[in-house]
Protein backbone atom coordinates (compact mmCIF):
# COMPACT_ATOMS: atom_id res chain seq x y z
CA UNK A 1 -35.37 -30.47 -62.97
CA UNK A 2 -34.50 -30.07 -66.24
CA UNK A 3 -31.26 -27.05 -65.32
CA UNK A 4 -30.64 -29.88 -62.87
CA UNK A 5 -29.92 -32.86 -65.02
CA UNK A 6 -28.43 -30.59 -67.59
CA UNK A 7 -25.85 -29.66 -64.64
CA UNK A 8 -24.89 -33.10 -63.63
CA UNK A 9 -24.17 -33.89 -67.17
CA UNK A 10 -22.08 -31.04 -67.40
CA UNK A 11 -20.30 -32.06 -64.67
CA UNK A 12 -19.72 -35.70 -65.84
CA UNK A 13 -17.83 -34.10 -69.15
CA UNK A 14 -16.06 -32.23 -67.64
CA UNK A 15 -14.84 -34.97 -65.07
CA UNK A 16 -14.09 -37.19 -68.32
CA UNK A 17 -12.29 -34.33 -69.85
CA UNK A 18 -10.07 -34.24 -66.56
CA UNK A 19 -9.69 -38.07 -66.69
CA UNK A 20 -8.15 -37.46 -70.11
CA UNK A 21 -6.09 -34.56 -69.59
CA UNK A 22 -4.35 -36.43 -66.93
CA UNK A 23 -3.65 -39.36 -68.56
CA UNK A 24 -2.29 -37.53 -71.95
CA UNK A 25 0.23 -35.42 -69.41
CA UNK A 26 1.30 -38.90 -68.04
CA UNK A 27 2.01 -40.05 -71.89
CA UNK A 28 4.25 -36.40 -72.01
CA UNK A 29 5.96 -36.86 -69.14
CA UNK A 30 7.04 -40.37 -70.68
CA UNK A 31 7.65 -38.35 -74.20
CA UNK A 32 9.66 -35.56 -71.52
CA UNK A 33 12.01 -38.21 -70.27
CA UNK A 34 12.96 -40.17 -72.72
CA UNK A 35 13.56 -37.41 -74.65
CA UNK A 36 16.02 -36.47 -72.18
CA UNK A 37 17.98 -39.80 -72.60
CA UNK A 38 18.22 -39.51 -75.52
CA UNK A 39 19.93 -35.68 -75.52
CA UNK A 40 22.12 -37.89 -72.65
CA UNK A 41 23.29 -40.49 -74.51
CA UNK A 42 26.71 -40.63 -75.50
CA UNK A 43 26.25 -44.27 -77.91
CA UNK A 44 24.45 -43.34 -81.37
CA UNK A 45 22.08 -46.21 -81.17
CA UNK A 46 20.68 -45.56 -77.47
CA UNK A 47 20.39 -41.98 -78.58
CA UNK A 48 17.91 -43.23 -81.94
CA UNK A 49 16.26 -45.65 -79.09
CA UNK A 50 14.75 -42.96 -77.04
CA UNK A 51 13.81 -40.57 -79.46
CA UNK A 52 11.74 -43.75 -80.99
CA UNK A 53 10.22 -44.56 -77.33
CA UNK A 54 9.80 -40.87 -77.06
CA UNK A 55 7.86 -40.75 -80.56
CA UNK A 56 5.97 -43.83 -78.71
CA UNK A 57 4.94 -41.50 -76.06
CA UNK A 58 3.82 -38.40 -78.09
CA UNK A 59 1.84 -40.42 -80.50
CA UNK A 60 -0.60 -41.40 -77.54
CA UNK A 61 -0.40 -38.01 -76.14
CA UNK A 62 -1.88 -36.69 -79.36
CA UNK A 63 -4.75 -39.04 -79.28
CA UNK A 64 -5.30 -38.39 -75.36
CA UNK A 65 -5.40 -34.20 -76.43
CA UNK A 66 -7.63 -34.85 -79.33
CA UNK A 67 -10.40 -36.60 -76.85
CA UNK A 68 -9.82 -34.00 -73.94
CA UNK A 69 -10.23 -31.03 -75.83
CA UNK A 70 -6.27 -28.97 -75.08
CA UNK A 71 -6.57 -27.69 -78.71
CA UNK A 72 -3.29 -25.79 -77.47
CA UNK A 73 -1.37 -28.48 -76.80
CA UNK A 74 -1.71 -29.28 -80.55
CA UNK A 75 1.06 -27.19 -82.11
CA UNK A 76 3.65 -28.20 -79.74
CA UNK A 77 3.27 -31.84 -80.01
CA UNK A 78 3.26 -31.53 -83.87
CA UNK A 79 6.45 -29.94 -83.79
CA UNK A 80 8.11 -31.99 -81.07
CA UNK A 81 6.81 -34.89 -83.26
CA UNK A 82 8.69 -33.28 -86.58
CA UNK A 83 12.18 -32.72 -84.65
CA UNK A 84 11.69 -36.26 -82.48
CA UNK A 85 11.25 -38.58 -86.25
CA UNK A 86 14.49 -36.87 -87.53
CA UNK A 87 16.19 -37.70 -84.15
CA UNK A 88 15.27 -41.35 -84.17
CA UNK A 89 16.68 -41.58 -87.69
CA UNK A 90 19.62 -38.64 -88.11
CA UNK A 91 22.54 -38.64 -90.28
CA UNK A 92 25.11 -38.65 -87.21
CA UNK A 93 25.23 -38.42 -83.82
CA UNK A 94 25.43 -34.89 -83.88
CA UNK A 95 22.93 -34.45 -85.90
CA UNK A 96 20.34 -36.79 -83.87
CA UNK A 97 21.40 -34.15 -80.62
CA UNK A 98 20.49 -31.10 -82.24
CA UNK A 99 16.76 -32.52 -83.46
CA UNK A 100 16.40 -34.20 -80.10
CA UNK A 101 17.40 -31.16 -78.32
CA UNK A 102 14.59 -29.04 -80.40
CA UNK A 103 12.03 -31.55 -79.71
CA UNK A 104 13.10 -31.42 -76.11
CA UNK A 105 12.11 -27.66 -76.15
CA UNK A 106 8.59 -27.83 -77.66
CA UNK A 107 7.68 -30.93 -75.10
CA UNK A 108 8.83 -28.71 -71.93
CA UNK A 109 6.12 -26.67 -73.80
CA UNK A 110 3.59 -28.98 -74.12
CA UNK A 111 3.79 -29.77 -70.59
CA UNK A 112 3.09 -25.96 -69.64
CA UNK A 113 -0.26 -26.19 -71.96
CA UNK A 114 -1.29 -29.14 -70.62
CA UNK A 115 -0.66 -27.43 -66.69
CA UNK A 116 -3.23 -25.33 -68.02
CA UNK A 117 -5.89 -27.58 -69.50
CA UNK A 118 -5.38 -30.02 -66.45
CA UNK A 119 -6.10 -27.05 -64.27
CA UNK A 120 -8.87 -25.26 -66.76
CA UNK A 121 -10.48 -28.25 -67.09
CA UNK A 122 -11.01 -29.34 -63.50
CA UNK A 123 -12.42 -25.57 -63.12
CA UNK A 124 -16.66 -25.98 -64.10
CA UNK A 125 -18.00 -22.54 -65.54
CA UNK A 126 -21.32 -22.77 -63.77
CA UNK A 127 -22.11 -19.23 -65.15
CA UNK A 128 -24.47 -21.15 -67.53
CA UNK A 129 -26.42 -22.90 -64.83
CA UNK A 130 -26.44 -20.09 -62.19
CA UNK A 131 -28.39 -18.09 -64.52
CA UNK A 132 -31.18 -19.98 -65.23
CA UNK A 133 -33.08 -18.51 -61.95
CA UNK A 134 -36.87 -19.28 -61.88
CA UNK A 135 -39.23 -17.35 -63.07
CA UNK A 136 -42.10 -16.26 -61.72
CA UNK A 137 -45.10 -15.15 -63.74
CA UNK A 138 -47.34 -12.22 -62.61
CA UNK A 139 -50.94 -12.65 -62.53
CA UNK A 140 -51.77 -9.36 -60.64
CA UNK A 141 -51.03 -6.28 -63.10
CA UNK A 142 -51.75 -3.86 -60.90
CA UNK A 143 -48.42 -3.63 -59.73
CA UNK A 144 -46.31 -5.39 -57.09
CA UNK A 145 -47.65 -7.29 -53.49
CA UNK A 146 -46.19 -7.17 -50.33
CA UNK A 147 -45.71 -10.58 -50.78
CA UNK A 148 -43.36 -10.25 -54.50
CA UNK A 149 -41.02 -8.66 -51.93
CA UNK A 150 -40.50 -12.02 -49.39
CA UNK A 151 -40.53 -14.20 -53.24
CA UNK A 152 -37.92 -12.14 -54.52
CA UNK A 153 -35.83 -12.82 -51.52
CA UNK A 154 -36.11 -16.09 -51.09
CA UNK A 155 -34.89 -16.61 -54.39
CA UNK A 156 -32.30 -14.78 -53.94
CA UNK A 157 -31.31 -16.96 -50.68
CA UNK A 158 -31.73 -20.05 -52.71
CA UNK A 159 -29.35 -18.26 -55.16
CA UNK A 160 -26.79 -17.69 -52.99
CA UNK A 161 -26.73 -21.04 -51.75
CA UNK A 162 -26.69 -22.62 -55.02
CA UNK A 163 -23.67 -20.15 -55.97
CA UNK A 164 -21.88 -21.50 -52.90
CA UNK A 165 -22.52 -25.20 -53.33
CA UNK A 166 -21.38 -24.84 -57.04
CA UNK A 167 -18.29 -22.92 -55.54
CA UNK A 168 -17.49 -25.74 -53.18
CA UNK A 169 -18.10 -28.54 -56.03
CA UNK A 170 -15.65 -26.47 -58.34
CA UNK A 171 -12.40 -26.21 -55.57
CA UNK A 172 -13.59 -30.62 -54.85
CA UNK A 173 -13.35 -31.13 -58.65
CA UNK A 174 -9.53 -29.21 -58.64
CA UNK A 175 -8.37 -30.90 -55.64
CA UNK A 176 -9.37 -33.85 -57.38
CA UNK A 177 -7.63 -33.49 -60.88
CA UNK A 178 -4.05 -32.63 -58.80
CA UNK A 179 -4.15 -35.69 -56.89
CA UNK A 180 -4.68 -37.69 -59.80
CA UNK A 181 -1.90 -35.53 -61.84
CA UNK A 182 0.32 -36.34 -58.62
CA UNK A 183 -0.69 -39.94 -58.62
CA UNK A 184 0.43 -40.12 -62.66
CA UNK A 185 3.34 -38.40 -62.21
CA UNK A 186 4.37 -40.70 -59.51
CA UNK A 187 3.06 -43.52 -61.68
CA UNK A 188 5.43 -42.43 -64.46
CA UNK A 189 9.02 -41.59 -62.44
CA UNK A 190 8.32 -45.26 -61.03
CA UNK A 191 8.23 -46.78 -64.61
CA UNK A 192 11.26 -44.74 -65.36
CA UNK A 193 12.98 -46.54 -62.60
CA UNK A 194 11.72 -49.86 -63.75
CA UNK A 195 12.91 -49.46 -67.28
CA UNK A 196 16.28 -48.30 -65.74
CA UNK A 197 16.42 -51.22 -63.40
CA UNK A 198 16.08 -54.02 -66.40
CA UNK A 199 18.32 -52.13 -68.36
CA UNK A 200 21.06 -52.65 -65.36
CA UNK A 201 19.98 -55.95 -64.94
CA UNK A 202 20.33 -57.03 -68.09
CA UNK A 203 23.83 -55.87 -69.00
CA UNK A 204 25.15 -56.63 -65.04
CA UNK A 205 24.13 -60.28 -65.49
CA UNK A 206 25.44 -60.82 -69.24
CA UNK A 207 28.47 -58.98 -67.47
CA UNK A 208 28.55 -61.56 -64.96
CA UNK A 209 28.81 -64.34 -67.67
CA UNK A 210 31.02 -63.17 -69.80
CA UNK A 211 33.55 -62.78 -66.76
CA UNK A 212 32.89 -66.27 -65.70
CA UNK A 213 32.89 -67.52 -69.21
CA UNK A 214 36.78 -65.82 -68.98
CA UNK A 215 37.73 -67.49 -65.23
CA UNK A 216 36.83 -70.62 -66.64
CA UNK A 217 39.54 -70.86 -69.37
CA UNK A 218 41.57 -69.91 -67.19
CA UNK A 219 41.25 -71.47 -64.60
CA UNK A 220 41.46 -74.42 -67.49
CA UNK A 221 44.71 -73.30 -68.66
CA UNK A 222 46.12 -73.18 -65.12
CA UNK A 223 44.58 -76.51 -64.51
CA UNK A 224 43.07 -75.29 -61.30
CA UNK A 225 40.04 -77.20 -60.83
CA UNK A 226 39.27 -75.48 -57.56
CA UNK A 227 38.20 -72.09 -59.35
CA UNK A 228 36.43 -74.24 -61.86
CA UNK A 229 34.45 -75.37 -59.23
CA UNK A 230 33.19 -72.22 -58.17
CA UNK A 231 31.97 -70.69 -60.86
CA UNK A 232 28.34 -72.49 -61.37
CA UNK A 233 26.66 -69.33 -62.55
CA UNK A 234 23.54 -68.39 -61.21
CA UNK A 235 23.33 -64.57 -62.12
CA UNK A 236 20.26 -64.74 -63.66
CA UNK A 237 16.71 -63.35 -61.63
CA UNK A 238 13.34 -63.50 -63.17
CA UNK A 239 12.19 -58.94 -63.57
CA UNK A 240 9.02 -59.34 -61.65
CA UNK A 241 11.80 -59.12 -58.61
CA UNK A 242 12.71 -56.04 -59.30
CA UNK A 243 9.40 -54.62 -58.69
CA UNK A 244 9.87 -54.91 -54.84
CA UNK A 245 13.38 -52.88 -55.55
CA UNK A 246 14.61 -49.46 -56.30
CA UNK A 247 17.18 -48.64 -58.36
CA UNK A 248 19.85 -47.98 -56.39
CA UNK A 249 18.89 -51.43 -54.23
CA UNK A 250 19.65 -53.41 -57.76
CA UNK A 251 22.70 -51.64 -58.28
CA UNK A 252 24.12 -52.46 -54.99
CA UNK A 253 22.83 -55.95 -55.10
CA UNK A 254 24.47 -56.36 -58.71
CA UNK A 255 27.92 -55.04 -57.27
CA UNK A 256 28.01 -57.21 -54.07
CA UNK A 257 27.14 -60.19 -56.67
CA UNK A 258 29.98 -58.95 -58.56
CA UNK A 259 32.74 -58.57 -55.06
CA UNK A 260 31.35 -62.02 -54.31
CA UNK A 261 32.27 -63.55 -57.69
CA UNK A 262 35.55 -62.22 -57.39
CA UNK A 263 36.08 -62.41 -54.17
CA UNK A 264 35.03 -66.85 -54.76
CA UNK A 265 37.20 -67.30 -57.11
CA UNK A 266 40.38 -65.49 -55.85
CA UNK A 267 40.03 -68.28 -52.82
CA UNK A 268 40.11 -70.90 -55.23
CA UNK A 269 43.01 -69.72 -56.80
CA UNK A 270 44.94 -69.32 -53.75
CA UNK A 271 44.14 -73.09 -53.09
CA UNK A 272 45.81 -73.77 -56.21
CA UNK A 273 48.68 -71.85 -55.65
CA UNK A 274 50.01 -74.34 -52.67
């Protein structure tokens, strides 16, 4: 009884341990990707931007490693850490590239060591527990029974199932950890998008102002009250909508917004032309 609750509490580390490996290579993968950006970006202050989200990223990464036990996955995070602060704060742009790119290297890394202790940690080493057989204490000295020979076997039986329930528990507990990996990585490309999605709507809706902030005066100046009619705004969407879109579905319904705009107030123009 005692090997037995031992076990179980073995097994209930090690399924935290999992839990926490998974969640510090979803924090990387955020670290991983904005990283990226950052190396992509051709404007000096979006490049600083995602080296600091990256920085974000890594920082809870660290903490998730500490907790799960990767001691491997120390040294790269350290030194993706060291390249990542000089990239959020660089003398140039150049200069913010080169960092960014180093601290790009050490996280593609990271995310190989983590593979592993995702992997390693899901596997249980039950050598511990299988070898705490029972024992069984002679009382006759004068040398085996024929009945030492039917104990001995059944114990090994019982081994041998124990060694293949263990085996089956071990492949569950590995199936398990890359389903949730899978689940966190899809988890983090969708945030990705979401972040990406703002961002466009954002900037396609100030966009969208600023051009009918610019049809108005001049529709003004050509006294042309039919295009001044038109434009009544209305660009503007709350972000919980974009949760029910993907990326390329905002983009498209951002440039048909746009065509319409346009396509409104060329009308009304015409109309004032006659």
């Amino acid at each position: 009884m005692k090997n037995l609750t031992l076990f179980f509490l073995f097994v209930l580390t090690t399924n935290y341990a999992v839990s926490q490996c998974t969640s510090a290579y979803s924090q990387a993968s955020y670290a991983l990707a904005h990283t990226k950006k950052s190396l992509s970006s051709d404007n000096f202050d979006h490049q600083k931007y995602y080296a600091g989200r990256a920085i974000e990223a890594l920082e809870k990464t660290k903490s998730l490693v500490e907790s799960c036990g990767c001691s491997e996955a120390t040294s790269p995070i350290l030194d993706a850490l060291d390249n990542l602060k000089l990239a959020e704060d660089p003398a140039d742009w150049e200069a913010g590239r080169f960092y960014a790119k180093h601290g790009y290297e050490y996280l593609q890394t990271l995310m190989t060591k983590l593979d592993l202790c995702t992997s390693n940690a899901a596997t249980v080493n039950y050598e511990v527990e299988a070898t705490t057989a029972p024992t069984v204490s002679a009382t006759n000295t004068s040398g085996p029974s024929a009945g030492d020979g039917s104990l001995q076997a059944q114990q090994q039986e019982l081994e041998a199932e124990k060694q293949r329930l263990l085996e089956q528990q071990r492949l569950l507990e590995e199936k398990i950890a890359k389903q949730k990996q899978l689940a966190e990585q899809a988890r983090v490309n969708r945030q990705l998008e979401l972040e990406e999605q703002i961002k466009l709507k954002h900037m396609a809706e100030q966009a969208l102002f600023d051009i009918e902030k610019n049809y108005q005066e001049l529709a003004r100046a050509l006294n042309c009250q039919a295009a001044i009619a038109v434009l009544k705004g209305g660009y503007s969407r709350e972000d919980d909508v974009l949760n029910n879109e993907t990326l390329e579905q905002t983009r498209a319904y951002y440039l048909n917004l746009t065509a319409a705009t346009q396509q409104k107030v060329l009308e009304a123009l015409k109309k004032c032309t006659k």
